[in-house]
C-alpha atoms as a PDB file:
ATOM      1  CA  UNK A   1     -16.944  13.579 -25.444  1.00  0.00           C
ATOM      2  CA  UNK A   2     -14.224  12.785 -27.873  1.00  0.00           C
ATOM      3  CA  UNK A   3     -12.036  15.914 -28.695  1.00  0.00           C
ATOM      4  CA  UNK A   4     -11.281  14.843 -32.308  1.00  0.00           C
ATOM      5  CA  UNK A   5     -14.889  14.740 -33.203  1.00  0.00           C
ATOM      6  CA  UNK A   6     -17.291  15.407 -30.705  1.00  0.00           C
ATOM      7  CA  UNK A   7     -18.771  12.064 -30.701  1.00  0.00           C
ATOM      8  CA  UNK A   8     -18.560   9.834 -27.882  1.00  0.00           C
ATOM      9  CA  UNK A   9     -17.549   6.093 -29.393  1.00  0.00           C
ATOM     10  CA  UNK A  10     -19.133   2.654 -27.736  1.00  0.00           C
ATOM     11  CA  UNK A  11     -16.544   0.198 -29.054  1.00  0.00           C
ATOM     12  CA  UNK A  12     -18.227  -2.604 -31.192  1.00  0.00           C
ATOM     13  CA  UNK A  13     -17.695  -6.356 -29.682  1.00  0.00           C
ATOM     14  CA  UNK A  14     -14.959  -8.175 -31.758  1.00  0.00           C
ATOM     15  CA  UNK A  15     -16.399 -11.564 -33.437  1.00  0.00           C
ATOM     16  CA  UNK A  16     -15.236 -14.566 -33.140  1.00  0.00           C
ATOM     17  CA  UNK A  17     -11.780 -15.055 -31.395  1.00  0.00           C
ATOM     18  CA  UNK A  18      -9.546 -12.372 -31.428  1.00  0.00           C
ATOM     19  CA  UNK A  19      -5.483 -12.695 -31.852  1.00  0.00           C
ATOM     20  CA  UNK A  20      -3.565 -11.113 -29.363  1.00  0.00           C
ATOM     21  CA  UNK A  21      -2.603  -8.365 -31.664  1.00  0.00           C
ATOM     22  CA  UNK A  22      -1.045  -5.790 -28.966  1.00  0.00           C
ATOM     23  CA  UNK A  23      -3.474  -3.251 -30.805  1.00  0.00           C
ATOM     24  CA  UNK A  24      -5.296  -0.737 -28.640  1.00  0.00           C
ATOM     25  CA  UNK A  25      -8.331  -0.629 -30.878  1.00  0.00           C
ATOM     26  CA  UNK A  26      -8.358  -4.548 -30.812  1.00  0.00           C
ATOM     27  CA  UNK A  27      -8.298  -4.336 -26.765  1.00  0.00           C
ATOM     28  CA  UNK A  28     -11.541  -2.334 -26.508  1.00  0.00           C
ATOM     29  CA  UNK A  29     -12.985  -4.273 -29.329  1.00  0.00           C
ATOM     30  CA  UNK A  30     -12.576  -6.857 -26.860  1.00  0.00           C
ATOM     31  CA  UNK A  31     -13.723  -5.707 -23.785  1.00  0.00           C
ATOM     32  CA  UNK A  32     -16.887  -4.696 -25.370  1.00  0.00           C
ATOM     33  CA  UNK A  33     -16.876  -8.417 -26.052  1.00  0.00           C
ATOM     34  CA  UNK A  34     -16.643  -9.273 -22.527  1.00  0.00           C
ATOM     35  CA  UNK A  35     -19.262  -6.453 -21.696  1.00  0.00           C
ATOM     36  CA  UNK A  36     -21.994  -8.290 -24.183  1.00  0.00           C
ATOM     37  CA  UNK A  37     -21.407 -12.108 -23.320  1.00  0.00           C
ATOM     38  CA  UNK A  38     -19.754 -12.302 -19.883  1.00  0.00           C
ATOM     39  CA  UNK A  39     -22.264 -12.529 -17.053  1.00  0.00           C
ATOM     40  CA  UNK A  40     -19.476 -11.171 -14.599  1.00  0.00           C
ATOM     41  CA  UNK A  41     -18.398  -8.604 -17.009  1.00  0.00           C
ATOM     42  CA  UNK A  42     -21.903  -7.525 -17.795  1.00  0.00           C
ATOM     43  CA  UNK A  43     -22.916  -6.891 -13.707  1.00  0.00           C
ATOM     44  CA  UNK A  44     -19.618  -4.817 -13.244  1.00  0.00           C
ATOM     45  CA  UNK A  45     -19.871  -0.940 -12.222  1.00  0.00           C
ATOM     46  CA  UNK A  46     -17.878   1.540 -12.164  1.00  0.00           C
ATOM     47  CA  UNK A  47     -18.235   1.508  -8.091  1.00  0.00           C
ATOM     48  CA  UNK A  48     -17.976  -2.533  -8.021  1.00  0.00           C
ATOM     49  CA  UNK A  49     -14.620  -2.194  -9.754  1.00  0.00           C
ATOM     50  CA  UNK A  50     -12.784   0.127  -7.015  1.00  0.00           C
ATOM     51  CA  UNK A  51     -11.220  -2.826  -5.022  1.00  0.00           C
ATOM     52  CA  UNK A  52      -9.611  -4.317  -8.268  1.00  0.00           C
ATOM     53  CA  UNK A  53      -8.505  -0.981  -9.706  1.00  0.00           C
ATOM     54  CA  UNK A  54      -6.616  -0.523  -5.807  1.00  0.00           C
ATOM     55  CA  UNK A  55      -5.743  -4.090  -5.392  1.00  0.00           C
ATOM     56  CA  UNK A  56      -4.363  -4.762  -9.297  1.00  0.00           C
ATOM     57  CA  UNK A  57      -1.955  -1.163  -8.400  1.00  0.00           C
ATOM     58  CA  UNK A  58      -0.372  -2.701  -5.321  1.00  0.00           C
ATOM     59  CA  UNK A  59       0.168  -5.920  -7.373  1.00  0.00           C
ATOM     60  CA  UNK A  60       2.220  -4.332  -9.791  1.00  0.00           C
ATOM     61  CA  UNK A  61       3.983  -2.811  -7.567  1.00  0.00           C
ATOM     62  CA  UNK A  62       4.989  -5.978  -6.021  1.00  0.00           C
ATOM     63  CA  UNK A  63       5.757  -7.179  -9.413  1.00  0.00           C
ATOM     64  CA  UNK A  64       8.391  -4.423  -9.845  1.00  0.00           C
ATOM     65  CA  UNK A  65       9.514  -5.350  -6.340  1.00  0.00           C
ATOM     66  CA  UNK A  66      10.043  -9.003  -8.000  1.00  0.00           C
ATOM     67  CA  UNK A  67      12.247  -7.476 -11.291  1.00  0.00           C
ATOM     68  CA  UNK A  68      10.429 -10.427 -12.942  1.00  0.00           C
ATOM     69  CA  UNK A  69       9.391  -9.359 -16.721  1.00  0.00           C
ATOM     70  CA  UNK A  70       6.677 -11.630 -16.891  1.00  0.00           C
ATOM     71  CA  UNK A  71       5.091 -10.623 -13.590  1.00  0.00           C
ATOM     72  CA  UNK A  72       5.496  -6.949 -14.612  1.00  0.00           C
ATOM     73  CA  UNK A  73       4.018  -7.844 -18.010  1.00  0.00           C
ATOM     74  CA  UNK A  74       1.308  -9.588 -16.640  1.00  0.00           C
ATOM     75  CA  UNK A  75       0.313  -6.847 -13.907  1.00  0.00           C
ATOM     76  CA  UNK A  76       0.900  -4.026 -15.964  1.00  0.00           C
ATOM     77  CA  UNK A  77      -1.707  -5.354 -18.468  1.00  0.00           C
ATOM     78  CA  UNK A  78      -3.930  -5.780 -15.410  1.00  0.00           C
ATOM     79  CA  UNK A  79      -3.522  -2.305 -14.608  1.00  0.00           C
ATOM     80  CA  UNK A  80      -4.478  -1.313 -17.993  1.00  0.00           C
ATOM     81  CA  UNK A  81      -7.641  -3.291 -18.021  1.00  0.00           C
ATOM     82  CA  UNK A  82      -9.135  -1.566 -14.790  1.00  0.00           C
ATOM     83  CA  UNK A  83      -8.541   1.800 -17.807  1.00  0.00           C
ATOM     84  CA  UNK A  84     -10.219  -0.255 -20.653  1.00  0.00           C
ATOM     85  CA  UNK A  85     -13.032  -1.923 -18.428  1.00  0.00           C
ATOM     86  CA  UNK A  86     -14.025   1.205 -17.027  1.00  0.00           C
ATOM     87  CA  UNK A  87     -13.475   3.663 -20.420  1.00  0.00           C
ATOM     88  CA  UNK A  88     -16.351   0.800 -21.642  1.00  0.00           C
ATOM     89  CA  UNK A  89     -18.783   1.508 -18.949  1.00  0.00           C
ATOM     90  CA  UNK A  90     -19.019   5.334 -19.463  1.00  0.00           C
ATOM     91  CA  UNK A  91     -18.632   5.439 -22.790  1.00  0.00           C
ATOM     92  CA  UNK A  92     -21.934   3.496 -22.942  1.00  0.00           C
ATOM     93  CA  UNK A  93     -23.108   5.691 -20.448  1.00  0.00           C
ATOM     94  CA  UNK A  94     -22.696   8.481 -22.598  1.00  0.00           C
ATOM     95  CA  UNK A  95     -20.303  10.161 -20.344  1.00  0.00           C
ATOM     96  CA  UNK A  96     -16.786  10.362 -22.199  1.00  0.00           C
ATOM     97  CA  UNK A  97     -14.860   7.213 -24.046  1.00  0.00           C
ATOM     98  CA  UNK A  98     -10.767   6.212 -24.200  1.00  0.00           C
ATOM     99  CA  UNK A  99     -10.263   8.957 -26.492  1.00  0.00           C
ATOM    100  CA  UNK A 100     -11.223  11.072 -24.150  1.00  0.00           C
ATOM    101  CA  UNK A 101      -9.170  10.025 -21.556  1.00  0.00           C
ATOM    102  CA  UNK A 102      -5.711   9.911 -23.659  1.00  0.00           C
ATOM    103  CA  UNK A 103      -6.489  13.372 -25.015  1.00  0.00           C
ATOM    104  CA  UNK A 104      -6.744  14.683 -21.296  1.00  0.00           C
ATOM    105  CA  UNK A 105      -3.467  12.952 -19.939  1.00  0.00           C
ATOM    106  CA  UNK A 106      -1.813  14.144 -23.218  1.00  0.00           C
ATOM    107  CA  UNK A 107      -2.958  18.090 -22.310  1.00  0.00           C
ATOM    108  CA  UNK A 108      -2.182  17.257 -18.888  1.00  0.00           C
ATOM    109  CA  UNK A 109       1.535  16.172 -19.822  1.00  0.00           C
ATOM    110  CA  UNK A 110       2.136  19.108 -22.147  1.00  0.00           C
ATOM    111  CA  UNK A 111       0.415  21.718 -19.240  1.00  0.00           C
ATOM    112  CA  UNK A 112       3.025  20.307 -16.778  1.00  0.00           C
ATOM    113  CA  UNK A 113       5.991  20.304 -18.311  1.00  0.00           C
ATOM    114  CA  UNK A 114       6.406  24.051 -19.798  1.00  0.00           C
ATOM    115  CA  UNK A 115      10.290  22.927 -19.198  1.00  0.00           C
ATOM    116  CA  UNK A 116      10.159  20.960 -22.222  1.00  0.00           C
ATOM    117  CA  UNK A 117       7.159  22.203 -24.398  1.00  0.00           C
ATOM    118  CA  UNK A 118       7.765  26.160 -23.891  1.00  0.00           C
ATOM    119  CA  UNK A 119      10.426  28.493 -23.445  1.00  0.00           C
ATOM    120  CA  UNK A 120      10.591  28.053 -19.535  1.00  0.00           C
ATOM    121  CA  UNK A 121      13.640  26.709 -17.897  1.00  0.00           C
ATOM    122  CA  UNK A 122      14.529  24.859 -14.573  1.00  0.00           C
ATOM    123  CA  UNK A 123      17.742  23.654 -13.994  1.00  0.00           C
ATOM    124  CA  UNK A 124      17.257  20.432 -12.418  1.00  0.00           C
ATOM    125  CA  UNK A 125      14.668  17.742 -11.378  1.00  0.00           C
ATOM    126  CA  UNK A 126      13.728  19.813  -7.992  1.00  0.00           C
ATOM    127  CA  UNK A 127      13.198  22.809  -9.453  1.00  0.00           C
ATOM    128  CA  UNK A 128      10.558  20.770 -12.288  1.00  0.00           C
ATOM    129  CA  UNK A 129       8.935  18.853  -8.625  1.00  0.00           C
ATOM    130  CA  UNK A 130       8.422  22.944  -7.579  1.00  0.00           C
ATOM    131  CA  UNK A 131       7.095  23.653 -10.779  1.00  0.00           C
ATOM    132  CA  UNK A 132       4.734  20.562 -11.465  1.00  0.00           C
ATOM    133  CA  UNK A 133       3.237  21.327  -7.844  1.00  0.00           C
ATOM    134  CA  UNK A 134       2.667  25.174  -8.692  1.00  0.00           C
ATOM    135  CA  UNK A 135       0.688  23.954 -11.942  1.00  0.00           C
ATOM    136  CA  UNK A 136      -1.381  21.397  -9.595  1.00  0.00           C
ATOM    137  CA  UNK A 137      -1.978  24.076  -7.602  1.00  0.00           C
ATOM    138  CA  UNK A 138      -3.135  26.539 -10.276  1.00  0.00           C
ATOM    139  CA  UNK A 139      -5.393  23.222 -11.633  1.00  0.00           C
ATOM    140  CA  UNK A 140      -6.966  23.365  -8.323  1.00  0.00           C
ATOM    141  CA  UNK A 141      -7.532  26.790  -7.831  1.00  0.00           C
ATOM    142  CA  UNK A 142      -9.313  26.942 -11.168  1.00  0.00           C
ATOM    143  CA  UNK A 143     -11.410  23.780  -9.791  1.00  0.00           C
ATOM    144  CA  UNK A 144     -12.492  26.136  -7.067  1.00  0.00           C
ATOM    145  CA  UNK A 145     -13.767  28.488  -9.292  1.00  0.00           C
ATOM    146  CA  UNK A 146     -15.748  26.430 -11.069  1.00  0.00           C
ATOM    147  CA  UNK A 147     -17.629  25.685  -7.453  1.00  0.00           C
ATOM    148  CA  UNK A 148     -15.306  23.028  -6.543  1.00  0.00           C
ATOM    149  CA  UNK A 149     -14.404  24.925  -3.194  1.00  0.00           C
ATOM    150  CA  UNK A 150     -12.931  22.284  -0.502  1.00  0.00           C
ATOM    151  CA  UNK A 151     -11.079  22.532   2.531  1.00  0.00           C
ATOM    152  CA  UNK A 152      -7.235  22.664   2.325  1.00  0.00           C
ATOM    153  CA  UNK A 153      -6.586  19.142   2.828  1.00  0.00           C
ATOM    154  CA  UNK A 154      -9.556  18.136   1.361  1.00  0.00           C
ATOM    155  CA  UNK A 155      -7.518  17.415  -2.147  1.00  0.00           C
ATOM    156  CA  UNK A 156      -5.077  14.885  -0.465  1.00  0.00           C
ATOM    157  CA  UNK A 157      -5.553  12.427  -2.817  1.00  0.00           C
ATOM    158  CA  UNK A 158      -6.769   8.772  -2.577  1.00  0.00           C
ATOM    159  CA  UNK A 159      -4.784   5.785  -1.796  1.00  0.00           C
ATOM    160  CA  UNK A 160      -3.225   3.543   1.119  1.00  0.00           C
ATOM    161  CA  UNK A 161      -3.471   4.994   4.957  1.00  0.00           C
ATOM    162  CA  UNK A 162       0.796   6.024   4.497  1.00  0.00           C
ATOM    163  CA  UNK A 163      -0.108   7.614   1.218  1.00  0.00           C
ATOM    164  CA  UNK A 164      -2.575   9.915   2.346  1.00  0.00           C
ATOM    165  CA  UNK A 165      -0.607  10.372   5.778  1.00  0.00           C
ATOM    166  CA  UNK A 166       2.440  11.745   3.415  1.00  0.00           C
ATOM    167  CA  UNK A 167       0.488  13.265   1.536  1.00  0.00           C
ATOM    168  CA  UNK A 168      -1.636  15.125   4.472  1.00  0.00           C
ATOM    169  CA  UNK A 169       1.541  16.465   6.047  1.00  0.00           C
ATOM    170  CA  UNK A 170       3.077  17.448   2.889  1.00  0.00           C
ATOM    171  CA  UNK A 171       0.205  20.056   2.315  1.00  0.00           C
ATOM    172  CA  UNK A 172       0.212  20.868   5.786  1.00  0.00           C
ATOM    173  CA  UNK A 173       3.795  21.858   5.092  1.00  0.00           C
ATOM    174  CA  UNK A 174       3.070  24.068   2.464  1.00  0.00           C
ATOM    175  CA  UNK A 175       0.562  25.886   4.416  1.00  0.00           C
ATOM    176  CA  UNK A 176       3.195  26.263   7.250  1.00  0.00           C
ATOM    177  CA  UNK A 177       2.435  23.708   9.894  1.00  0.00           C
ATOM    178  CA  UNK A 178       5.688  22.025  10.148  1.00  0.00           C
ATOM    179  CA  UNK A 179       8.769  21.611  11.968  1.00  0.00           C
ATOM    180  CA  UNK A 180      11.760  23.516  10.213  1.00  0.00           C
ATOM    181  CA  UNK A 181      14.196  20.095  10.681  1.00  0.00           C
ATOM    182  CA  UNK A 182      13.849  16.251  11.072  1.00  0.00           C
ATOM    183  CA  UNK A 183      14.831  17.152  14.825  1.00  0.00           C
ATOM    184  CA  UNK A 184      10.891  17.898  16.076  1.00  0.00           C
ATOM    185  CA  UNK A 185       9.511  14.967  13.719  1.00  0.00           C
ATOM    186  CA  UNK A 186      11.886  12.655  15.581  1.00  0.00           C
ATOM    187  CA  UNK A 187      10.870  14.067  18.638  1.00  0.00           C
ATOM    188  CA  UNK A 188       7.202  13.739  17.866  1.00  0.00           C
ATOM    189  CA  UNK A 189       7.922   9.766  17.268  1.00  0.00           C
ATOM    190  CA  UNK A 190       9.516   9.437  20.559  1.00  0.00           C
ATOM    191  CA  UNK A 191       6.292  11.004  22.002  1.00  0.00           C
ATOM    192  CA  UNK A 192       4.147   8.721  20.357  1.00  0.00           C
ATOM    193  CA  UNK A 193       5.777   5.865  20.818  1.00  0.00           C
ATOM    194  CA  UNK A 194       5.813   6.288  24.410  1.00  0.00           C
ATOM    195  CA  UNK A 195       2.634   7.264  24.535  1.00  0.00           C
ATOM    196  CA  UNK A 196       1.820   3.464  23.264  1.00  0.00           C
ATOM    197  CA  UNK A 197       4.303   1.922  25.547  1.00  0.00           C
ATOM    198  CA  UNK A 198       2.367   3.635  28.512  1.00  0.00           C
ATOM    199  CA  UNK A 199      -1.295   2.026  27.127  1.00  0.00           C
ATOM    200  CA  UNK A 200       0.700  -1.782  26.794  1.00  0.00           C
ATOM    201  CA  UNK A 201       3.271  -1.560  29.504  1.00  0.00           C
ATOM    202  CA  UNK A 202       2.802  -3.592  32.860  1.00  0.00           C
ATOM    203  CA  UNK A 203      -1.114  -4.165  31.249  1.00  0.00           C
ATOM    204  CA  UNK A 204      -3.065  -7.539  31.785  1.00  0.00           C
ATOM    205  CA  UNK A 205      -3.734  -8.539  28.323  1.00  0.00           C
ATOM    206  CA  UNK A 206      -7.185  -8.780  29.579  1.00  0.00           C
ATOM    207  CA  UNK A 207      -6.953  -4.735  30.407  1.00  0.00           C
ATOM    208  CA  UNK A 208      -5.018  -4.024  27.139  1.00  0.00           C
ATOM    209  CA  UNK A 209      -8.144  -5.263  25.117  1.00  0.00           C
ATOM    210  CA  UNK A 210     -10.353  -3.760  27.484  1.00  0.00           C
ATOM    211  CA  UNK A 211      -8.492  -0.276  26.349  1.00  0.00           C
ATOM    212  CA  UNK A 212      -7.925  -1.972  22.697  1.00  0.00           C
ATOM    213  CA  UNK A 213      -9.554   1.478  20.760  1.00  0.00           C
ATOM    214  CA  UNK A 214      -7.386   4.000  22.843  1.00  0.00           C
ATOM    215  CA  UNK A 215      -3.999   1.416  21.893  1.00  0.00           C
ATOM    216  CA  UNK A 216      -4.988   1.833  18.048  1.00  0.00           C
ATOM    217  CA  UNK A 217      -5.582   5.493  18.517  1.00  0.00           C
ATOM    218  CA  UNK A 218      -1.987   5.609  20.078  1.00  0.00           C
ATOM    219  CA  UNK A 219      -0.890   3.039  17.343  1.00  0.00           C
ATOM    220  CA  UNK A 220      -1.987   5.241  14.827  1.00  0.00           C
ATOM    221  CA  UNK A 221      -0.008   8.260  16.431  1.00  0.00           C
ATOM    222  CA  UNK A 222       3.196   5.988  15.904  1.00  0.00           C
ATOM    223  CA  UNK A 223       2.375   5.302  12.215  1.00  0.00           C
ATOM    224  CA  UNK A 224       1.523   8.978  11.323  1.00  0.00           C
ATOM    225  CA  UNK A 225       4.871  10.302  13.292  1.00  0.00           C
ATOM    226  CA  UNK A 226       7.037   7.719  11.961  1.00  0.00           C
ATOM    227  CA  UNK A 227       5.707   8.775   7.972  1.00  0.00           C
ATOM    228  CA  UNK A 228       6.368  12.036   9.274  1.00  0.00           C
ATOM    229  CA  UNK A 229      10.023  11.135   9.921  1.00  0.00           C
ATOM    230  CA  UNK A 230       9.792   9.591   6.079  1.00  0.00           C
ATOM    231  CA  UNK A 231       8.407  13.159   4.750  1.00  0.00           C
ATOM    232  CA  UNK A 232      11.511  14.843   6.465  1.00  0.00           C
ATOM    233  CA  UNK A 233      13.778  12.327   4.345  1.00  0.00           C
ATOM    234  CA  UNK A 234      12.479  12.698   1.212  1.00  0.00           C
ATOM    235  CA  UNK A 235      11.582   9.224   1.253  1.00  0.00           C
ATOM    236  CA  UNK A 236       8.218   8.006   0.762  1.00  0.00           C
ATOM    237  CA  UNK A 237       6.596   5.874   3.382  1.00  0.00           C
ATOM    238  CA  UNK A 238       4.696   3.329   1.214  1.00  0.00           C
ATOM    239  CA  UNK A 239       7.766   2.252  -1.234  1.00  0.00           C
ATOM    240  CA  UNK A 240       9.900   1.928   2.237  1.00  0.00           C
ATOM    241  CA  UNK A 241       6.902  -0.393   4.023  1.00  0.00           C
ATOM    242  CA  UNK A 242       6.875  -2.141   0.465  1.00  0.00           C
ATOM    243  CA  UNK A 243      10.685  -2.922   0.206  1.00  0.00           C
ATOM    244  CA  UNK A 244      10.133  -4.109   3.957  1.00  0.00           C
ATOM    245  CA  UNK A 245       7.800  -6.659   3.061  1.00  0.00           C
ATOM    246  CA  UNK A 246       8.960  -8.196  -0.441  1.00  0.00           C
ATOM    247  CA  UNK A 247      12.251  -8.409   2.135  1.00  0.00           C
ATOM    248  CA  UNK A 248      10.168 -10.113   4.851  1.00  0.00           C
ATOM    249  CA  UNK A 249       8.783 -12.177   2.050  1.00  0.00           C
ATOM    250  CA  UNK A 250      11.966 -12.918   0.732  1.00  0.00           C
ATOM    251  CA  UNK A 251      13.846 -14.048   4.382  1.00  0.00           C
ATOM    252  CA  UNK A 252      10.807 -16.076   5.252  1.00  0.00           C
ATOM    253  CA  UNK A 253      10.896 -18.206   1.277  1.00  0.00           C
ATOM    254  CA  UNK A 254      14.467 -18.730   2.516  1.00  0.00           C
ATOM    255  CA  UNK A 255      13.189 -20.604   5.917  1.00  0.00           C
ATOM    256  CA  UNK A 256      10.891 -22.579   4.269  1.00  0.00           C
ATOM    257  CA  UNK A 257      13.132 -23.781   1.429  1.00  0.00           C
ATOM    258  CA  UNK A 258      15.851 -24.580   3.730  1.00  0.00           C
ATOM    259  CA  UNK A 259      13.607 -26.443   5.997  1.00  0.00           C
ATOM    260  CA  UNK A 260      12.172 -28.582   2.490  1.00  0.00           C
ATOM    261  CA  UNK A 261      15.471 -29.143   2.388  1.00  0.00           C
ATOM    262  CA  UNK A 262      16.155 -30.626   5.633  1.00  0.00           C
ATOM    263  CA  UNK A 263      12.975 -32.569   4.644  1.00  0.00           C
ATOM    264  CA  UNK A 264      10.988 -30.708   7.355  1.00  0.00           C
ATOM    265  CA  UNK A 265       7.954 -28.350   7.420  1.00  0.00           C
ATOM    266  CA  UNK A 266       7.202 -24.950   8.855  1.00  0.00           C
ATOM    267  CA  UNK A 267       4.415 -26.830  11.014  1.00  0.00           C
ATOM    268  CA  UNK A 268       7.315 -28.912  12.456  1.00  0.00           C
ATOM    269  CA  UNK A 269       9.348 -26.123  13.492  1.00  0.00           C
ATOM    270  CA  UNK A 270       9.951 -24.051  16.060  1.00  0.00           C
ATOM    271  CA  UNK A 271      10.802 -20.454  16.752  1.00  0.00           C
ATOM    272  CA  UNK A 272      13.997 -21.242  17.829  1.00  0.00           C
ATOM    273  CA  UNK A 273      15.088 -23.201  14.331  1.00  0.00           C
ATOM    274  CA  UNK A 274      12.980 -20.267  12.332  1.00  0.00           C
ATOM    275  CA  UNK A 275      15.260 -17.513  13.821  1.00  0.00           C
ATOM    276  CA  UNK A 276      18.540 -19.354  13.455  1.00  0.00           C
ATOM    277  CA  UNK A 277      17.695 -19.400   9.792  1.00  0.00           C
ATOM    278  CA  UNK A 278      16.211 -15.910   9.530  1.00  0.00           C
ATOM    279  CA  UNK A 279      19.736 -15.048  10.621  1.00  0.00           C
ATOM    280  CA  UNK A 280      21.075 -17.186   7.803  1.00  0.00           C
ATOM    281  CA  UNK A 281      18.248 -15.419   5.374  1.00  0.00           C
ATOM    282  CA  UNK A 282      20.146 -12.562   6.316  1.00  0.00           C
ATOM    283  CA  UNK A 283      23.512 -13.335   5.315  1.00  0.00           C
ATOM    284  CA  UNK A 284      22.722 -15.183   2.274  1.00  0.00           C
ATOM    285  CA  UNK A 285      21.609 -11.620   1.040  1.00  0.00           C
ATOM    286  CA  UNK A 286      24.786  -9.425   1.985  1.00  0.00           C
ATOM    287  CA  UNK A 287      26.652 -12.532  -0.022  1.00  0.00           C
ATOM    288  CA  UNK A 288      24.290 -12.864  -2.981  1.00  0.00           C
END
């Protein structure tokens, strides 16, 4: 329901066709458009559109990886339309509308930043992390009273498998299950990872994929440990895998352009030829 006047508004379809006019208004005007004449817009659901909202925020982030304006443009406007397209759909549920949605990210902002809004003062950007966590915290607790009442870790929020790792060990941490240094997590990744070596070591590959679910269980114990050892650096696990792979991404564009240059293909290479110019990926970007 719309704050400003208690009425929940259904966008009307724009006529005709619309000018990209970089207006918000004009935007829902024309995904109410798409919502009346597109057969695949029409079918959409809230549910059916989870994959895109998850899949369009990993392409931007790849996009940001880039530094490319256009990309960034171009995903960040994708990003946006997963808000639009599903704002539409409830508001013609009846449920709430855009409005709605600003209006509680605006109250949000203003509830978790008394550092700027009210007289309260922190002295630096840790102290406001401390802060913005105690509000979350106070957010949930009133959630619980409401009936929202959930196990501790229960409010890790959504998002990739090294997300919700970090995130499960951070509150874990804040309930007191946690090593005091980086020492123990480093320890703990040792463990793990020869734990795995022990399930793949002098193994038939036959009897490694006889054993294949006990290897992913141990594979997953390497993962978690190792996002562990992120947690204790302050460094968060996804934007390091991320960096890994535009790099990977990066190294291998430099193989194959070197081997179109040569006049060759990937297909008529071999390992050998791929990792002498991996190597030469590699010092191309110290140089560049």
């Amino acid at each position: 329901m719309s704050i400003s006047d208690n009425k929940i508004t259904v966008p009307k379809p724009v006529q005709g066709t619309p000018d990209a006019t970089g207006q918000l208004d004009d935007l829902l005007a024309l995904m109410a458009r798409l919502r009346a004449d597109c057969p695949w817009d029409k079918k959409q659901t809230n549910h059916s559109l989870i994959p895109y909202a998850i899949e369009e925020a990993y392409e931007l982030g790849e996009a940001v990886q880039s530094d490319d304006d256009e990309d960034i443009k171009g995903e960040l406007g994708d990003v946006l339309l997963q808000v639009v397209f599903h704002c539409q759909m409830y508001a013609e549920q009846g449920r709430f509308d855009m409005s709605d949605v600003i209006s509680t990210l605006q109250e949000k902002l203003v509830r978790r930043h008394p550092h700027v809004f009210e007289a309260e003062t922190l002295k630096d950007d840790a102290a406001v992390k401390v802060r913005w966590d105690e509000i979350k915290l106070e957010e949930q607790q009133a959630r619980e009273a409401r009936g929202k009442s959930k196990r501790r870790l229960d409010q890790v929020k959504a998002g990739s498998a090294l997300m919700q790792a970090q995130d499960v060990q951070k509150q874990a941490s804040k309930l007191g299950f946690d090593w005091e240094g980086i020492a123990g997590a480093v320890d703990k990744l040792d463990e793990e990872i020869a734990e795995l070596k022990h399930e793949l070591t002098d193994k038939s590959t036959a009897e490694v994929k006889a054993n294949i679910r006990e290897v992913e269980k141990e594979l997953g114990d390497c993962m978690f440990a190792l996002v562990n050892v992120a947690r204790k650096l302050n460094l968060d696990a996804e934007a390091a895998t991320l960096t890994c792979v535009h790099k990977f991404k990066s190294r291998f564009g430099y193989i194959e352009e070197q081997l179109e240059f040569a006049g060759k293909r990937l297909e008529d290479s071999d390992i050998t030829e791929m990792d002498a110019l991996w190597e030469a990926a590699k010092q191309h970007e110290r140089s560049s």
